[in-house]
PDB file of N, CA and C in Angstrom:
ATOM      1  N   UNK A   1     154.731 124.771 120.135  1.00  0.00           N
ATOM      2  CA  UNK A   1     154.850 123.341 120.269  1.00  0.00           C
ATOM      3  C   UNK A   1     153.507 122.696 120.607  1.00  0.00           C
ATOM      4  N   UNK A   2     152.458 123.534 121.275  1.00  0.00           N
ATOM      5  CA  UNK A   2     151.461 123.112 121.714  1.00  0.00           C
ATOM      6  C   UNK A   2     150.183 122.094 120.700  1.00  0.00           C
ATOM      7  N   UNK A   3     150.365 123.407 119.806  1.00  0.00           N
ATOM      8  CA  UNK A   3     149.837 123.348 118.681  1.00  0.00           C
ATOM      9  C   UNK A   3     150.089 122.506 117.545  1.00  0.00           C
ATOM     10  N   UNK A   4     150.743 121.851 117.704  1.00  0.00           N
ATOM     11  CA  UNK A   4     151.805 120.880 116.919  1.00  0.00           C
ATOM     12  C   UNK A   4     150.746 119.706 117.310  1.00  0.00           C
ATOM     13  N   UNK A   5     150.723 119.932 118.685  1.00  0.00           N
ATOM     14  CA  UNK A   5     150.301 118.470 119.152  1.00  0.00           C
ATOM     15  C   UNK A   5     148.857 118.607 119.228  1.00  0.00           C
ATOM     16  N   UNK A   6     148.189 118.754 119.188  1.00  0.00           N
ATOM     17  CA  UNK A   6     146.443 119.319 119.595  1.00  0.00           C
ATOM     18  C   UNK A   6     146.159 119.525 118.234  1.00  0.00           C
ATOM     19  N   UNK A   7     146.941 119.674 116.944  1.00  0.00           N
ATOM     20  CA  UNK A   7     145.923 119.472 115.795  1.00  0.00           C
ATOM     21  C   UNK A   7     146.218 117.689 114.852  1.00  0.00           C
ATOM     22  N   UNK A   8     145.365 117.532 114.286  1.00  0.00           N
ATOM     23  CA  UNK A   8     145.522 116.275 113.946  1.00  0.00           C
ATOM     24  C   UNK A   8     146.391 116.237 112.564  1.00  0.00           C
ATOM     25  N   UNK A   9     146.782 115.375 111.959  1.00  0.00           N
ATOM     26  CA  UNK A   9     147.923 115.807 111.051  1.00  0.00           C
ATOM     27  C   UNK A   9     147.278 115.377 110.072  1.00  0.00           C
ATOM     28  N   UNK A  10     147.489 115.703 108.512  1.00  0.00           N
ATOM     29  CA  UNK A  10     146.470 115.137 107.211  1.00  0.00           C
ATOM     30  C   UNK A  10     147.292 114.023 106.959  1.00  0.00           C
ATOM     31  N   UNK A  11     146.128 113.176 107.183  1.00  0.00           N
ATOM     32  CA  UNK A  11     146.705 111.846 106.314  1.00  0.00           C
ATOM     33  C   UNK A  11     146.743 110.831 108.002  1.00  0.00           C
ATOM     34  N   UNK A  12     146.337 111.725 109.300  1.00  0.00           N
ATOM     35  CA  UNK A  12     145.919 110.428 109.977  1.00  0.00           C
ATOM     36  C   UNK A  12     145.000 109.250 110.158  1.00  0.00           C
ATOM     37  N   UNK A  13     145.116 108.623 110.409  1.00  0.00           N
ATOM     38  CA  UNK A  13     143.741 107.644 110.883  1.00  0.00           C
ATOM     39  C   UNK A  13     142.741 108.140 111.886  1.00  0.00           C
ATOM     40  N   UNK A  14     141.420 107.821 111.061  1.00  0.00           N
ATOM     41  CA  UNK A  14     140.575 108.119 111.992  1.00  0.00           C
ATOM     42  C   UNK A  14     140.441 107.467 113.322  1.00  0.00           C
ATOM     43  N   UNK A  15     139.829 108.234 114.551  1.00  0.00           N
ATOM     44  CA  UNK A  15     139.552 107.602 115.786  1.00  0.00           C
ATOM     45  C   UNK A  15     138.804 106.244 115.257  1.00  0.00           C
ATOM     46  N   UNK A  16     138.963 104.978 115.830  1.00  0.00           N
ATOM     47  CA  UNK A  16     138.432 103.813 115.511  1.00  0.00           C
ATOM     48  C   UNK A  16     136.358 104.538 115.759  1.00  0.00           C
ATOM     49  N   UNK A  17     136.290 104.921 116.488  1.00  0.00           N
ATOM     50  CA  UNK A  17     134.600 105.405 116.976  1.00  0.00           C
ATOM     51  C   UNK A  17     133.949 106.065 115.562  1.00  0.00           C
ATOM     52  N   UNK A  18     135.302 107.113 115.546  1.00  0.00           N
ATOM     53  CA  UNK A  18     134.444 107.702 114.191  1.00  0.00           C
ATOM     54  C   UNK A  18     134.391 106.863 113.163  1.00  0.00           C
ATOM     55  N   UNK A  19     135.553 105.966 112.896  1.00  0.00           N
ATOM     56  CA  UNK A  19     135.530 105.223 111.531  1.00  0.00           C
ATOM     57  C   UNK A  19     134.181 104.476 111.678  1.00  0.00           C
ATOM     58  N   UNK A  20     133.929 103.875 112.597  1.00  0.00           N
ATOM     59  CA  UNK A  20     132.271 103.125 112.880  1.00  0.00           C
ATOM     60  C   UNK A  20     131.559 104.031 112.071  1.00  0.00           C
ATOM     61  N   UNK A  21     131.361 105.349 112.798  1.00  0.00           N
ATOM     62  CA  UNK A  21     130.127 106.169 112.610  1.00  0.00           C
ATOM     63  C   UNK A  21     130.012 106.474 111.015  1.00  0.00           C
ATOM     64  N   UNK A  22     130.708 106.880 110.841  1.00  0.00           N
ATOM     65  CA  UNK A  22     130.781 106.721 109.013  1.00  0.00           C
ATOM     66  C   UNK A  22     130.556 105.642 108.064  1.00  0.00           C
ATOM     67  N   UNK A  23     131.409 104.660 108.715  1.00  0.00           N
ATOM     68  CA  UNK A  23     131.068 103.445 107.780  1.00  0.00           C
ATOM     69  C   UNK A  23     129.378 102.877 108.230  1.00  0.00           C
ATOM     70  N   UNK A  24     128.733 103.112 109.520  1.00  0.00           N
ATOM     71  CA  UNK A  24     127.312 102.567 109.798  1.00  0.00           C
ATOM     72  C   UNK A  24     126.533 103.613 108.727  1.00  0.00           C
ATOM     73  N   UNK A  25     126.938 105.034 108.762  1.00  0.00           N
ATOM     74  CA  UNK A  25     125.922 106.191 108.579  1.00  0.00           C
ATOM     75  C   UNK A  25     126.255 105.594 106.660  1.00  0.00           C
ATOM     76  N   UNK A  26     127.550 105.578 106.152  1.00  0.00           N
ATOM     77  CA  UNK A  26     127.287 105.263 105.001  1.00  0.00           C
ATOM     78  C   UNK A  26     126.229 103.933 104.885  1.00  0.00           C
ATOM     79  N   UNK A  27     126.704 102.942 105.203  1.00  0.00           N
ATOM     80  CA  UNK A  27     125.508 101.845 104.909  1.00  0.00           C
ATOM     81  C   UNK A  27     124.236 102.130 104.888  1.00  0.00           C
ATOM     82  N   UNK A  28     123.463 102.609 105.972  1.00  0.00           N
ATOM     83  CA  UNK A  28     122.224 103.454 106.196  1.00  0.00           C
ATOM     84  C   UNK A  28     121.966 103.996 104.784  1.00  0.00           C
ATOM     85  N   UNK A  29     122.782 105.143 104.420  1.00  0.00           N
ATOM     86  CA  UNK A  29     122.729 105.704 103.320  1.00  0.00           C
ATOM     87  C   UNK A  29     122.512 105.052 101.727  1.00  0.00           C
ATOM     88  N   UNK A  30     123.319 103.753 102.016  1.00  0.00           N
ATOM     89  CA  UNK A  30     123.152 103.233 100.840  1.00  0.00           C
ATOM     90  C   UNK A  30     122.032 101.774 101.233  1.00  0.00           C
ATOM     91  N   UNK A  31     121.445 102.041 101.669  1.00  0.00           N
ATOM     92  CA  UNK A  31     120.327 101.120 102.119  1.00  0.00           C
ATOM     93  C   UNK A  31     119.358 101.759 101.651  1.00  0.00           C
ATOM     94  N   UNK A  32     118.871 103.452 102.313  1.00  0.00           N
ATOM     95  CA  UNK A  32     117.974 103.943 101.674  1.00  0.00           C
ATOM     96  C   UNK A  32     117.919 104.472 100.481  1.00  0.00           C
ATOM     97  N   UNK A  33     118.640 104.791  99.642  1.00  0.00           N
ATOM     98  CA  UNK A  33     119.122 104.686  98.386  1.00  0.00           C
ATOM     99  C   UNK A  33     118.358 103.917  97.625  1.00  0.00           C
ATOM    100  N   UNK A  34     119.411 103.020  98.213  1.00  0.00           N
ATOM    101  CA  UNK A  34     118.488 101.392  97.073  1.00  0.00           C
ATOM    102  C   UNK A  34     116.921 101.592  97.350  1.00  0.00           C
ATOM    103  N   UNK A  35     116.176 101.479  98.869  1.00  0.00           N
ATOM    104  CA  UNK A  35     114.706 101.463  98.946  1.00  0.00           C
ATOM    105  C   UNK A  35     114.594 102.452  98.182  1.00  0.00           C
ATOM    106  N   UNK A  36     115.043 103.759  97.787  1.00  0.00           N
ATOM    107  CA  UNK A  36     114.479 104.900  97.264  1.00  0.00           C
ATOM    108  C   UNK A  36     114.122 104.440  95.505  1.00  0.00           C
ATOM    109  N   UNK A  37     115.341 103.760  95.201  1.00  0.00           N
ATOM    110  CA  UNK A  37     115.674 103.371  93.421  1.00  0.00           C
ATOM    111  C   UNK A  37     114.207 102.661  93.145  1.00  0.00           C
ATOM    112  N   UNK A  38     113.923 101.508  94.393  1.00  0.00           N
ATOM    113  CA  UNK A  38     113.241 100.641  93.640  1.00  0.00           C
ATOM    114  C   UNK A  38     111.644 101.247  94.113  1.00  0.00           C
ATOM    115  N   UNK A  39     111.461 101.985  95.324  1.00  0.00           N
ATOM    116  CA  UNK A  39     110.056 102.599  95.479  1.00  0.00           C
ATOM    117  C   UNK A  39     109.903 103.467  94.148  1.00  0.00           C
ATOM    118  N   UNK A  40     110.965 104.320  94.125  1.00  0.00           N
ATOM    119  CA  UNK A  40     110.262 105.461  93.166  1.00  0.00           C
ATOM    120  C   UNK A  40     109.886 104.420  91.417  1.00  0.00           C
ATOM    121  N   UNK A  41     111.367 103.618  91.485  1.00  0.00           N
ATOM    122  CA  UNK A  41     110.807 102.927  90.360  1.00  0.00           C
ATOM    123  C   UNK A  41     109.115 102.478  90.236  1.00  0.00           C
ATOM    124  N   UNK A  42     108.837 101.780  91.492  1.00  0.00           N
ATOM    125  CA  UNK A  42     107.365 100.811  91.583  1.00  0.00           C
ATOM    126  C   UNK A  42     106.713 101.736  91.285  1.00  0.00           C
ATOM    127  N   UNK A  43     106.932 102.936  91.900  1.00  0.00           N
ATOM    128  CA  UNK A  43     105.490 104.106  92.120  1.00  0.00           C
ATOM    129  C   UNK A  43     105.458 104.822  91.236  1.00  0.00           C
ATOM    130  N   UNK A  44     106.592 104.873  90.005  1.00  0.00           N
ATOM    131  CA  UNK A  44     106.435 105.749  89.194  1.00  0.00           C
ATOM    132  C   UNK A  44     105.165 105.722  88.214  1.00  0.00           C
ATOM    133  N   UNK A  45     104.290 105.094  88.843  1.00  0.00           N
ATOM    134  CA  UNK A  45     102.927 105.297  87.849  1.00  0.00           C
ATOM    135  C   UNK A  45     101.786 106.605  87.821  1.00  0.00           C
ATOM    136  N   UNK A  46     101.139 106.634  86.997  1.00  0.00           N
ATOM    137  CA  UNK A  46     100.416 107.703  87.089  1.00  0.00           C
ATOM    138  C   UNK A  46      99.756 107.907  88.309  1.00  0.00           C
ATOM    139  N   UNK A  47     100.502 109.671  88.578  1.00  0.00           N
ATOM    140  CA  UNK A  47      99.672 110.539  90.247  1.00  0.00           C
ATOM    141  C   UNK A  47     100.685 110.051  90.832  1.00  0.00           C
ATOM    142  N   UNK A  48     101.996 109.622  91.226  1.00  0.00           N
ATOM    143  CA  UNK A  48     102.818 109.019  92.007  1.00  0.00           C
ATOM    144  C   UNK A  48     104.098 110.122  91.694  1.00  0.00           C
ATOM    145  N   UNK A  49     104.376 110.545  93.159  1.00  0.00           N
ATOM    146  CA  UNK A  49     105.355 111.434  92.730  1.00  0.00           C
ATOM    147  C   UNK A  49     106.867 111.058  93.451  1.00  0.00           C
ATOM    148  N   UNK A  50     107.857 111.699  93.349  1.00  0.00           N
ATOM    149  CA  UNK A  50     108.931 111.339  94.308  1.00  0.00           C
ATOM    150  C   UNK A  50     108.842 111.443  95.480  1.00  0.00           C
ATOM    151  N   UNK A  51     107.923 112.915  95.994  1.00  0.00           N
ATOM    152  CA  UNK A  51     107.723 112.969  97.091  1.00  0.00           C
ATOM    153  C   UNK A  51     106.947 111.984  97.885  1.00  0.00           C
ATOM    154  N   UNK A  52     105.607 110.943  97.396  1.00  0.00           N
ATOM    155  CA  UNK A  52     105.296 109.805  97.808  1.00  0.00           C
ATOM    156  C   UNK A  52     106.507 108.498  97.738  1.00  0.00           C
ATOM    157  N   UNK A  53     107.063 108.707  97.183  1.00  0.00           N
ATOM    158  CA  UNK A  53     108.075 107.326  97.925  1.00  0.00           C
ATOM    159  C   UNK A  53     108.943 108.084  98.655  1.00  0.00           C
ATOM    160  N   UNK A  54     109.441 108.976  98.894  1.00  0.00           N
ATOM    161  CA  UNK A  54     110.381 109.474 100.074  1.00  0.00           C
ATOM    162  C   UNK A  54     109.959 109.350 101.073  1.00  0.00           C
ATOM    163  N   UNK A  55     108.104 109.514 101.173  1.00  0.00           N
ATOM    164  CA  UNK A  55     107.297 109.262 102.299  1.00  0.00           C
ATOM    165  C   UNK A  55     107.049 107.875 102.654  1.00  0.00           C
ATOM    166  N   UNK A  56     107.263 106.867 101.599  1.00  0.00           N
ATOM    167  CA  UNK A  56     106.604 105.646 102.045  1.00  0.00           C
ATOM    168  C   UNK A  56     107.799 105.049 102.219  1.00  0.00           C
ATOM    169  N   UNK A  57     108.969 105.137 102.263  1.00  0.00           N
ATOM    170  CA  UNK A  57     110.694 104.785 102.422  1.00  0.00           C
ATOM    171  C   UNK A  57     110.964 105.161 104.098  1.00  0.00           C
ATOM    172  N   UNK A  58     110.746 106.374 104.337  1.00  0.00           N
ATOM    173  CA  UNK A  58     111.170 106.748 105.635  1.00  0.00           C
ATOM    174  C   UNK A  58     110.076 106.406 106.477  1.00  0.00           C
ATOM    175  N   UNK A  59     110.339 104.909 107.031  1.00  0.00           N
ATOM    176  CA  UNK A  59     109.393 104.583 108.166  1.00  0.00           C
ATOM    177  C   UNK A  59     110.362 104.229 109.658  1.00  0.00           C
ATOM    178  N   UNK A  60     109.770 104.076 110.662  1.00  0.00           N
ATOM    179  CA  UNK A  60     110.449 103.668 112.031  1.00  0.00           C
ATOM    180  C   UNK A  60     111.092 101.879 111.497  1.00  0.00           C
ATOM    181  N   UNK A  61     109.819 101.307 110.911  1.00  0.00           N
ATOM    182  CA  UNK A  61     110.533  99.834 110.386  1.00  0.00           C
ATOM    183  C   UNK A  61     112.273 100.133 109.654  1.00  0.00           C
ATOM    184  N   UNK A  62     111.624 100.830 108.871  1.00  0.00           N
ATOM    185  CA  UNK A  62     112.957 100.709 107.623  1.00  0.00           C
ATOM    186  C   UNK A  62     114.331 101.236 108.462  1.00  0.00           C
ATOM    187  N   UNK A  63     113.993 101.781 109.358  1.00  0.00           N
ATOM    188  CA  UNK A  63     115.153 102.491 109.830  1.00  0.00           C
ATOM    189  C   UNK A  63     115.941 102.123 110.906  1.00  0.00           C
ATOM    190  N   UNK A  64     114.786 100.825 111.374  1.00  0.00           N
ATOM    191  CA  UNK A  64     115.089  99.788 112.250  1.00  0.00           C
ATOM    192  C   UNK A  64     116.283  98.763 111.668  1.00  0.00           C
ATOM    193  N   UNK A  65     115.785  98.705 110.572  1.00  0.00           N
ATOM    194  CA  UNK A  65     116.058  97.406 109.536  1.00  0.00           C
ATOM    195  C   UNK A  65     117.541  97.867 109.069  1.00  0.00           C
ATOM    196  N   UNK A  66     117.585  99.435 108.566  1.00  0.00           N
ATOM    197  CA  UNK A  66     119.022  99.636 108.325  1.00  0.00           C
ATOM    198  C   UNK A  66     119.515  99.832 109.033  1.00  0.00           C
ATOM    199  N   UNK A  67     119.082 100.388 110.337  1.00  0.00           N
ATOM    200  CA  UNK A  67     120.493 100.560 111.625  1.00  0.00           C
ATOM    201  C   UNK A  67     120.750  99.167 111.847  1.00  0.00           C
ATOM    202  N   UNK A  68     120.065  98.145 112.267  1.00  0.00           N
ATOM    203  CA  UNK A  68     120.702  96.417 112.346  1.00  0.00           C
ATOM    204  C   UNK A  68     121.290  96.003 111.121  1.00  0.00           C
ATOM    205  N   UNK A  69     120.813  96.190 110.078  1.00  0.00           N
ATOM    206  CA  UNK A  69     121.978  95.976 108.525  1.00  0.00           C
ATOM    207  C   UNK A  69     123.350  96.672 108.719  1.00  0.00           C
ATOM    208  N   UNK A  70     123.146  97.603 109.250  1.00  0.00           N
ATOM    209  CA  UNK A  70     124.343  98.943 109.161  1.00  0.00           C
ATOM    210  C   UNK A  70     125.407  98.131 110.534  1.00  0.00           C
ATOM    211  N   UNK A  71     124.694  98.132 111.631  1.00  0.00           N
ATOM    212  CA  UNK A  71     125.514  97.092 112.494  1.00  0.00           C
ATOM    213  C   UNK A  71     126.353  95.771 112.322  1.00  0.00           C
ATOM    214  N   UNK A  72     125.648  95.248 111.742  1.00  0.00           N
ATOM    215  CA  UNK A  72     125.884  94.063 111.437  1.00  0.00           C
ATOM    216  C   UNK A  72     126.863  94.181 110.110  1.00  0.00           C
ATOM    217  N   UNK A  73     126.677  94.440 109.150  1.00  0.00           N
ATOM    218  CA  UNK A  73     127.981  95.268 108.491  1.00  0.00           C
ATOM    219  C   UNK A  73     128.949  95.631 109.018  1.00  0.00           C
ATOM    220  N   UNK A  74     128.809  96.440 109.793  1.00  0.00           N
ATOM    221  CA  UNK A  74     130.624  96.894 110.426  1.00  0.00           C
ATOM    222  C   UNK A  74     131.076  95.890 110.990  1.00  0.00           C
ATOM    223  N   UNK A  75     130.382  95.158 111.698  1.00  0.00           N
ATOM    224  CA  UNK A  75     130.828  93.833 112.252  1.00  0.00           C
ATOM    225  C   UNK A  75     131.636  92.982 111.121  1.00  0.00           C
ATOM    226  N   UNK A  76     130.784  92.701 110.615  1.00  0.00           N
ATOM    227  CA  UNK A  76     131.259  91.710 109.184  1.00  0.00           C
ATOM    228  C   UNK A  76     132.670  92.496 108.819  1.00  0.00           C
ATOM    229  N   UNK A  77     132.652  93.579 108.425  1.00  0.00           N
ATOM    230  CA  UNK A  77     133.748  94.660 107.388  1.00  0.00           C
ATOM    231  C   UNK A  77     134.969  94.796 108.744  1.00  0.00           C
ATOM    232  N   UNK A  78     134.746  95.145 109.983  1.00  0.00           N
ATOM    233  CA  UNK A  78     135.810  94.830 111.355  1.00  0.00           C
ATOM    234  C   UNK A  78     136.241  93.700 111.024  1.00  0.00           C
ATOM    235  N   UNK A  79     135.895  92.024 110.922  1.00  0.00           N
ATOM    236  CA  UNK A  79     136.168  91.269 111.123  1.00  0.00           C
ATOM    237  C   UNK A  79     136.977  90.949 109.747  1.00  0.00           C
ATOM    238  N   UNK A  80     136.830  90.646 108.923  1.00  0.00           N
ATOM    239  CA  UNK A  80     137.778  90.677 107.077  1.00  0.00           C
ATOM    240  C   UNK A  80     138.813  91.572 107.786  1.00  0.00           C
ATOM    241  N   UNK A  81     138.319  93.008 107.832  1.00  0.00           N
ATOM    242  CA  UNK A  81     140.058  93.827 108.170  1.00  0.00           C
ATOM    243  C   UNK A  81     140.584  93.008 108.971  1.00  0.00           C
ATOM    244  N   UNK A  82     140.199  93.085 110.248  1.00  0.00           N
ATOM    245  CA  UNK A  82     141.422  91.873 110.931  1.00  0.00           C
ATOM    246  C   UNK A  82     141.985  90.564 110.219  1.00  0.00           C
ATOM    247  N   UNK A  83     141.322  89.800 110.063  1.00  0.00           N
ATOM    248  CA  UNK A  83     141.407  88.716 109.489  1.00  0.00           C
ATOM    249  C   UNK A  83     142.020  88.740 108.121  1.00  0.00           C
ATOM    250  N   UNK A  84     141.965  89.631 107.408  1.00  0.00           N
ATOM    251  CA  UNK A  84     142.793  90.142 106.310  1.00  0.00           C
ATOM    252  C   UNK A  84     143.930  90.700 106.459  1.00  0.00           C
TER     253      UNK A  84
END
């Protein structure tokens, strides 16, 4: 019986905390994405490799910029669900 109760069942809802953490970590993800599409695009000129825009993408700014995008998103996407 213990065991019944202590595992989570398929098809529950996530803890509200984790659903955050996923939906922030996806945004992030698709933030750097996009910077990645359009650096590698810019840089794709001659001597410019992928590995230079992976480098010039991952800065302390940018990562500033998507964790407050990524925040501010769940906020926005929390607020529609309710309100929806």
């Amino acid at each position: 019986m213990i065991d019944k109760i202590d595992k989570p069942r398929r098809g529950q809802r996530l803890n509200p905390i984790w659903r955050a953490v996923v939906e922030i970590v996806f945004i992030v993800f698709l933030f750097y994405s996009n910077l990645l599409m359009g650096e590698f695009t810019a840089s794709a000129g001659h001597g410019k490799s992928f590995s230079f825009a992976l480098h010039d993408i991952f800065t302390p700014v940018n990562f500033a910029i998507a964790c407050i995008s990524a925040l501010i998103g769940h906020v926005v996407f929390e607020f529609l669900r309710r309100r929806l």
